[in-house]
Protein backbone atom coordinates (compact mmCIF):
# COMPACT_ATOMS: atom_id res chain seq x y z
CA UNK A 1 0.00 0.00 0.00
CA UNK A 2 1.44 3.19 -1.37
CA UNK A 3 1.32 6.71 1.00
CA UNK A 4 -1.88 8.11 -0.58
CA UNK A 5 -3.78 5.02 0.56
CA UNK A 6 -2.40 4.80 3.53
CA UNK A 7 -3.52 8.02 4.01
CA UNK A 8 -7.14 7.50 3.03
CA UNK A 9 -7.52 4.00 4.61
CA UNK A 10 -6.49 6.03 8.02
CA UNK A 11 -9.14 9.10 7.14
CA UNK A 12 -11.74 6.70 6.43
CA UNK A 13 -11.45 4.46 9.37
CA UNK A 14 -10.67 7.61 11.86
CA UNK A 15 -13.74 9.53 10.64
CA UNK A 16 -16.36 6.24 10.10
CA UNK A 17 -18.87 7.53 12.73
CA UNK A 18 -18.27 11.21 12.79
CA UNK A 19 -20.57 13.99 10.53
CA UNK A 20 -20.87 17.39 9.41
CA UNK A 21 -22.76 20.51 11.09
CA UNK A 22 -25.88 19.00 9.65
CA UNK A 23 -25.48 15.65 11.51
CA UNK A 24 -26.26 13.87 8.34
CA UNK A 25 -23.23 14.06 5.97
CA UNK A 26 -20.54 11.63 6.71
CA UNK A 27 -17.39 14.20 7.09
CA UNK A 28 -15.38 12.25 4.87
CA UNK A 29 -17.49 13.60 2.43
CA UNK A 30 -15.40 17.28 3.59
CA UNK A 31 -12.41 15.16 3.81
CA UNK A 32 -12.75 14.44 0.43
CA UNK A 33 -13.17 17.85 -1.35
CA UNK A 34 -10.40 19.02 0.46
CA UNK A 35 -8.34 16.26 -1.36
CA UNK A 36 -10.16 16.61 -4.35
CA UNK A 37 -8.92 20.91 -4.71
CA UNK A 38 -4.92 19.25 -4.07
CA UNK A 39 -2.79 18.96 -6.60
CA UNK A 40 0.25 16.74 -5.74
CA UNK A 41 0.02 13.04 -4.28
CA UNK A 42 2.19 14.78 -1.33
CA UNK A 43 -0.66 17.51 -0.64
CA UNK A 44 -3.13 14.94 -1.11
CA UNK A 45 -1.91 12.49 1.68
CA UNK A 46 -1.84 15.45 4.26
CA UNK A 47 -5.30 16.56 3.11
CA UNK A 48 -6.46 12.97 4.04
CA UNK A 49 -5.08 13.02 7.71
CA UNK A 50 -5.46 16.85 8.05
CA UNK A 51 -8.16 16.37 10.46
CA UNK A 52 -7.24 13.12 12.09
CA UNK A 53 -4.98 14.07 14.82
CA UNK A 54 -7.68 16.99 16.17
CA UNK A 55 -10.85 15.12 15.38
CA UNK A 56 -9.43 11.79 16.30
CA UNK A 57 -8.50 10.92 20.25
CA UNK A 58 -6.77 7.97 19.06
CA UNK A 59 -4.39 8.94 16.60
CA UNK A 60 -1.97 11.78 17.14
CA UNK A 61 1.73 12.26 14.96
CA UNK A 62 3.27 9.01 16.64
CA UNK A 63 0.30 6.68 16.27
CA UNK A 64 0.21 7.45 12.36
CA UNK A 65 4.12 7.26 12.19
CA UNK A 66 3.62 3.81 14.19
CA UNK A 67 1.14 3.08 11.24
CA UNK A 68 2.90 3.61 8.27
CA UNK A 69 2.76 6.97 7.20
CA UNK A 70 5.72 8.91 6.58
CA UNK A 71 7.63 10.93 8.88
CA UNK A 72 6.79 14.79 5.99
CA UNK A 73 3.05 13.60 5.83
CA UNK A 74 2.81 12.81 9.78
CA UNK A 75 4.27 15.76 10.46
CA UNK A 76 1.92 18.25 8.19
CA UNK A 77 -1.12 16.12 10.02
CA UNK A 78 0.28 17.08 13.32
CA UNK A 79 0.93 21.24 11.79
CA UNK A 80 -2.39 21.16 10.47
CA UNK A 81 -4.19 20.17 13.73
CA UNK A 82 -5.43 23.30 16.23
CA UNK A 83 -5.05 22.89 19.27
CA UNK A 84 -7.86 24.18 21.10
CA UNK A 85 -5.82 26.47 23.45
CA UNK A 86 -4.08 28.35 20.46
CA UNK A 87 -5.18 31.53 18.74
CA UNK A 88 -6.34 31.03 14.89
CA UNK A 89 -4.02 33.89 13.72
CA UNK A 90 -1.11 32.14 15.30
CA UNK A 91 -2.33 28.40 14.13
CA UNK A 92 -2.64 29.95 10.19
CA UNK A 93 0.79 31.73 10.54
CA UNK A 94 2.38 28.03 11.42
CA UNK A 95 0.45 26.23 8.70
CA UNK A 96 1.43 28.77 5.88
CA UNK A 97 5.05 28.17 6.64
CA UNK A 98 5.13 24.82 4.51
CA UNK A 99 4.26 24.31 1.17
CA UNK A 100 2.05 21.54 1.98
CA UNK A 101 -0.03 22.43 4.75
CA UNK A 102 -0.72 25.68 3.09
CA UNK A 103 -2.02 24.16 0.25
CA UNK A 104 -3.74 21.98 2.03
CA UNK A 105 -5.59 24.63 4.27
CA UNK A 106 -6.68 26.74 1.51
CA UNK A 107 -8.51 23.71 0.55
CA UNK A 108 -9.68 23.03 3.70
CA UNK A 109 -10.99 26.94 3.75
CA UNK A 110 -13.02 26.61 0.13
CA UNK A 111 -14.18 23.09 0.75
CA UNK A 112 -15.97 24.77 3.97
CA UNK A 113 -16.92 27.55 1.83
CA UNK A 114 -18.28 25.80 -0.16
CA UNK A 115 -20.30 23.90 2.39
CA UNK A 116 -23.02 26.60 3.61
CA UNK A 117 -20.55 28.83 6.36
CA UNK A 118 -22.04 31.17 8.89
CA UNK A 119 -20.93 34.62 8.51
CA UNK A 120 -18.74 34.21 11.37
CA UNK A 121 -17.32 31.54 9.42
CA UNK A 122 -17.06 33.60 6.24
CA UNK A 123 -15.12 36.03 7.96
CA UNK A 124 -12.89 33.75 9.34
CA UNK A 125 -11.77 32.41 6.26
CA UNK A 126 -11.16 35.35 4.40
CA UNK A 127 -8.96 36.95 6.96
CA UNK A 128 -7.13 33.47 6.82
CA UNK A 129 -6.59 33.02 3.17
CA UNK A 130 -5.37 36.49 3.15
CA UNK A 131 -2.39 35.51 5.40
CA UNK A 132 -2.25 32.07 3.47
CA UNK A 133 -2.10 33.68 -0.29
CA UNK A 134 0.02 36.59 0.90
């Protein structure tokens, strides 16, 4: 098994029983676009797990290292999880520092976009892709 479905066998697995705002979609659905906007099988692996480590208790950077994954890929999981205690400017500054994760984030930001965002939301996102296309 190759990186890329490594990646996805992890996702899918990780986010079987969890769903989106509406409590109906499966969020791998969101997992999904978010691969679908990435361009190279490197960005694509990260958009996969980009959620796992913060919407997944059980896995965390040495758990998916432990599974498989390589060390660049683990590592952008672990960069593009939030930790609940840190301040969005400062968690967007981190992720646009590597090629991947920023890639992978403004993904993240149209996929949710494109999936019915509160104004809040919208605002949110705008003042992050400024700082992520700058």
């Amino acid at each position: 098994m190759n990186q890329l479905e490594l990646a996805e066998k992890i996702a899918r697995e990780a986010h079987l029983w969890q769903f989106r705002r509406d409590g109906v979609t499966p969020y791998i659905k969101h997992v999904e676009a978010v691969v679908s906007r990435c361009k190279t099988d490197e960005e694509k692996a990260a958009a996969w797990l980009h959620d796992v480590c913060e919407d997944c208790a059980e896995w965390n950077e040495v758990e998916l290292l432990k599974a498989g994954v390589e060390y660049g890929t683990a590592f952008c999981a672990k960069l593009m999880s939030k930790d609940r205690y840190e301040d969005y400017d400062s968690y967007i500054a981190a992720v646009s520092g590597n090629h991947v994760t920023r890639a992978v984030k403004i993904a993240d930001i149209l996929s949710n976009l494109a999936d019915s965002p509160t104004d809040a939301q919208i605002r949110k996102y705008a003042s992050a892709l400024l700082i992520l296309l700058a």
